[in-house]
C-alpha atoms as a PDB file:
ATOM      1  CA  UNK A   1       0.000   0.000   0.000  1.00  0.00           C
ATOM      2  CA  UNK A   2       1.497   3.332  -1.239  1.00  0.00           C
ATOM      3  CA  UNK A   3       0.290   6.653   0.518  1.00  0.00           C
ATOM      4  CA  UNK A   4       0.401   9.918  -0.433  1.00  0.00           C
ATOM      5  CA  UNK A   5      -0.397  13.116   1.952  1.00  0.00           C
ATOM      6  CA  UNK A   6      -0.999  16.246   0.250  1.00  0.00           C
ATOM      7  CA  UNK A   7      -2.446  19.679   1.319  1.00  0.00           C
ATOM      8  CA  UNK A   8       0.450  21.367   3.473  1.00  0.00           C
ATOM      9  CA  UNK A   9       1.950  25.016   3.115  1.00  0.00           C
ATOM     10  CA  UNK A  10       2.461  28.123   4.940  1.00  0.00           C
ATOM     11  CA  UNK A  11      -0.540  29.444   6.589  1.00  0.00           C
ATOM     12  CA  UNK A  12      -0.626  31.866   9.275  1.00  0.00           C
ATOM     13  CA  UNK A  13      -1.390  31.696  12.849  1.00  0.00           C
ATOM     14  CA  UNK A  14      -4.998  30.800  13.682  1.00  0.00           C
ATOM     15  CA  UNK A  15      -5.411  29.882  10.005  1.00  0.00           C
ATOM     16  CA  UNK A  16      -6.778  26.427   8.691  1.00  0.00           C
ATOM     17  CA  UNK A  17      -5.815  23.704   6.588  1.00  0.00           C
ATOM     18  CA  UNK A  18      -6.656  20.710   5.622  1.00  0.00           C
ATOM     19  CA  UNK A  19      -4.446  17.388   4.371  1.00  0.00           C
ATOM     20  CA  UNK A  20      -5.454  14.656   2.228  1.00  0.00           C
ATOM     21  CA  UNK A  21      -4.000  10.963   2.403  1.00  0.00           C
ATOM     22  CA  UNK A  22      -4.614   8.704  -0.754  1.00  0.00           C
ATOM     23  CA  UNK A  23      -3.996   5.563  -1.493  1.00  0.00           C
ATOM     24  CA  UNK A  24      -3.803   4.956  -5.499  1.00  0.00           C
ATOM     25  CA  UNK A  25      -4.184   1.521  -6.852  1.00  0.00           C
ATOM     26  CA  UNK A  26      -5.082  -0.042  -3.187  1.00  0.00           C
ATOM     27  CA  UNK A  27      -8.600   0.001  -0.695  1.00  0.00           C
ATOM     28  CA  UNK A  28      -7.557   2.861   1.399  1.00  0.00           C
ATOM     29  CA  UNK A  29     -11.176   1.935   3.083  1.00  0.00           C
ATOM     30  CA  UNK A  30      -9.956  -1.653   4.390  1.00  0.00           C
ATOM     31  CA  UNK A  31      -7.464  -0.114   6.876  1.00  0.00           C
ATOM     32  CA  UNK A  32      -7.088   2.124   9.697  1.00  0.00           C
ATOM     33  CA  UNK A  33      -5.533   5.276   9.121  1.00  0.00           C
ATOM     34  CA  UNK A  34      -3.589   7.622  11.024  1.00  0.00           C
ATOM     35  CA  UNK A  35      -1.892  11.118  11.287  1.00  0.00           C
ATOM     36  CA  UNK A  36       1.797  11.893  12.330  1.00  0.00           C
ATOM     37  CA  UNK A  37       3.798  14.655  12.529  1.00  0.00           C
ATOM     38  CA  UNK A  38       7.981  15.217  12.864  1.00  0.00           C
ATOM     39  CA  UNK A  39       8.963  18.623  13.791  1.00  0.00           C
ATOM     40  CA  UNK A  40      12.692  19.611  12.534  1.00  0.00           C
ATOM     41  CA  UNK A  41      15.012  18.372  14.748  1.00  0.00           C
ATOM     42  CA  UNK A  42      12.133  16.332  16.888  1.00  0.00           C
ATOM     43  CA  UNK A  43      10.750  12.508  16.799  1.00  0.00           C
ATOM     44  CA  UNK A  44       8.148  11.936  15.262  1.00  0.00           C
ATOM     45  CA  UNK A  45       4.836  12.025  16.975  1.00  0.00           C
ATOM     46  CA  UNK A  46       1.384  10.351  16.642  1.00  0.00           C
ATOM     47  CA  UNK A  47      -1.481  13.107  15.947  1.00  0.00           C
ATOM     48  CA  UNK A  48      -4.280  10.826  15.704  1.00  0.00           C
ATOM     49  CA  UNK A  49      -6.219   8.153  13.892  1.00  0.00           C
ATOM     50  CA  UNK A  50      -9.707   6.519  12.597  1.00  0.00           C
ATOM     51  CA  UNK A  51     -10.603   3.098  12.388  1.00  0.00           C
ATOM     52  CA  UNK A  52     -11.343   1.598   9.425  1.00  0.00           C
ATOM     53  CA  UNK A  53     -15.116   2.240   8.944  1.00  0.00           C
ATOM     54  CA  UNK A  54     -14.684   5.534  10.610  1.00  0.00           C
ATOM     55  CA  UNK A  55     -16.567   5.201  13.809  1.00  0.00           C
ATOM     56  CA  UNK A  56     -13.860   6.303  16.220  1.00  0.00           C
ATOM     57  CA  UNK A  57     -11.675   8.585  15.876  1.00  0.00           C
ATOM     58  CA  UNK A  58      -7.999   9.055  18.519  1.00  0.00           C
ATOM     59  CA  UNK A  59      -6.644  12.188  18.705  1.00  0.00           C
ATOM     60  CA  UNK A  60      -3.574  13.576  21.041  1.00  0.00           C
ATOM     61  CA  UNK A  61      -4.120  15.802  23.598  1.00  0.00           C
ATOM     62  CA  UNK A  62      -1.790  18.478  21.985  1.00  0.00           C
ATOM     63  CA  UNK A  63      -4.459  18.635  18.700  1.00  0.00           C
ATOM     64  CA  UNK A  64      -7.665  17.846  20.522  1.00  0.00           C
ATOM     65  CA  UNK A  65     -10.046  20.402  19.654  1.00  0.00           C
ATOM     66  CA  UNK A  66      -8.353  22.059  17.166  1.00  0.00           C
ATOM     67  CA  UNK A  67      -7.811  19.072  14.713  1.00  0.00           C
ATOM     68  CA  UNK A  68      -9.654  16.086  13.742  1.00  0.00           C
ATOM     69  CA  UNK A  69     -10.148  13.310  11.288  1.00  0.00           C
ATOM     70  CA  UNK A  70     -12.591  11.949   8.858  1.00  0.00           C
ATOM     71  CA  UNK A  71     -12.491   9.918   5.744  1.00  0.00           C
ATOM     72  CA  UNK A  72     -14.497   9.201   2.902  1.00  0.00           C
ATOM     73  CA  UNK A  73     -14.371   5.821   1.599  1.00  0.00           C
ATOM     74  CA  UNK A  74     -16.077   6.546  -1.233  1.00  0.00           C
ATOM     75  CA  UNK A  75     -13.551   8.752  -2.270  1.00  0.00           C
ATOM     76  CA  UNK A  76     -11.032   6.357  -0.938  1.00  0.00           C
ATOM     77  CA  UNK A  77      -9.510   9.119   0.976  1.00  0.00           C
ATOM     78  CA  UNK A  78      -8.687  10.416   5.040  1.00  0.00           C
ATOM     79  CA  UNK A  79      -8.411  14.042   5.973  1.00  0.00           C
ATOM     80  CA  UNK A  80      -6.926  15.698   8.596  1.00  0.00           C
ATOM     81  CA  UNK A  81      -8.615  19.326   9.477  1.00  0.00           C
ATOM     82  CA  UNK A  82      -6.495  21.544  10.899  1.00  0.00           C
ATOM     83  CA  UNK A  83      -8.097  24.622  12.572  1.00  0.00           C
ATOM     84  CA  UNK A  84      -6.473  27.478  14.840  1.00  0.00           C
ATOM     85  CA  UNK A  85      -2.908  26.292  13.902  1.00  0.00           C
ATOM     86  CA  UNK A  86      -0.097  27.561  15.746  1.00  0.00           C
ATOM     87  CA  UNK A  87       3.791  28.071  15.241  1.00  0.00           C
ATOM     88  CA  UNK A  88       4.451  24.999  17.139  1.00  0.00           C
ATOM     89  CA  UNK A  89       2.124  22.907  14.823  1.00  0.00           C
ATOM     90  CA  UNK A  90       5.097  23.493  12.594  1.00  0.00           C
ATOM     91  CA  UNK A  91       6.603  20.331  10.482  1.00  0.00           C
ATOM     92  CA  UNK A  92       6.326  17.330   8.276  1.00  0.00           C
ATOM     93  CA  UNK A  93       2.783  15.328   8.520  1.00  0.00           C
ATOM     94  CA  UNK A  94       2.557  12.122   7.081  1.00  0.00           C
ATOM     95  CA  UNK A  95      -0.063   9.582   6.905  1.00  0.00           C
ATOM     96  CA  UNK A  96       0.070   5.679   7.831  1.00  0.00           C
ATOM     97  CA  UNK A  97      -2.367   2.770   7.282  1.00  0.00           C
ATOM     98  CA  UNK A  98      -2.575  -0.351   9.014  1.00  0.00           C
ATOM     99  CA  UNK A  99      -5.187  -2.633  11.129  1.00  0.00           C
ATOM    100  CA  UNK A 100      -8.953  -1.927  11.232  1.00  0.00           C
ATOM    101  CA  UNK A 101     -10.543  -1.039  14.631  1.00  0.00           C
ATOM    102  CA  UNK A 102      -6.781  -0.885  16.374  1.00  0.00           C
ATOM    103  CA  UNK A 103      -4.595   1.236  14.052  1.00  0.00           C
ATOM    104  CA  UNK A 104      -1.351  -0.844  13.581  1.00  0.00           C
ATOM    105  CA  UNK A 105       0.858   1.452  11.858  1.00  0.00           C
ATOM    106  CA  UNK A 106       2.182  -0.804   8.848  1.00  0.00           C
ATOM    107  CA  UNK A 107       2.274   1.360   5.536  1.00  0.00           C
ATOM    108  CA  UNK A 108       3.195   4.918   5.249  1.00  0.00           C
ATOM    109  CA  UNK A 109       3.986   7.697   2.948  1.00  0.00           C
ATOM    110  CA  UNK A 110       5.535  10.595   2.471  1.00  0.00           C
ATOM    111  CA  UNK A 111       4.842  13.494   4.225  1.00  0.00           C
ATOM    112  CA  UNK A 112       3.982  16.948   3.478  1.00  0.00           C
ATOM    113  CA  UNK A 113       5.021  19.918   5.185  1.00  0.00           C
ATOM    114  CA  UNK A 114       2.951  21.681   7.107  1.00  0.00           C
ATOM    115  CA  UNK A 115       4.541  25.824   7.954  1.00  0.00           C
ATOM    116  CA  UNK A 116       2.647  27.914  10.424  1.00  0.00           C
ATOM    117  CA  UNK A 117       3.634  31.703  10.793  1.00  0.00           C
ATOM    118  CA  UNK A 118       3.611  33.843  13.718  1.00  0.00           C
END
């Protein structure tokens, strides 16, 4: 499974984006899916995740509130919304698929960078 997160750039503080993870050629919609980010410089770090079907949805305490998931399997696609985004959301957010109602991070992509201005 090949994944592909798209949608970053430079927004300013308190601005909003959202980021897209696809999965061409495979059933995005079979798998759990989940957000992570890597700071420059810093581990990376779980943001959150949705099973499979898109009933539950994880997300870190750091993001809670201000981001959240959702997919459409239609689409064969997973979105993370990013709302009142701050400096410190800063870095490179890529996507991962694996498991269905317990996200077991197996494939992932590349990321795509995510700049926040003050």
């Amino acid at each position: 499974v090949q994944l592909q997160a798209s949608g970053g750039g430079l927004v300013q503080s308190g601005g909003s984006l959202r980021l897209s993870c696809e999965a061409p050629g495979s059933t995005l919609s079979s798998y759990a899916v989940g957000w992570f980010r890597q700071a420059p410089g810093k581990e990376r770090v779980a943001v959150g995740h949705i099973t499979f079907n898109g009933e539950n949805i994880f997300m870190t305490d750091s993001v809670q509130g201000r981001f959240t998931i959702s997919r459409d399997n239609v689409k064969n696609v997973v979105y993370l919304q990013m709302n009142s985004l701050k400096p410190e959301d800063t870095a490179v957010y890529l996507c991962s698929a694996g498991g269905l109602l317990t996200f077991r991070p197996t494939w992932w992509g590349q990321g795509t960078l995510v700049t926040v201005s003050s």
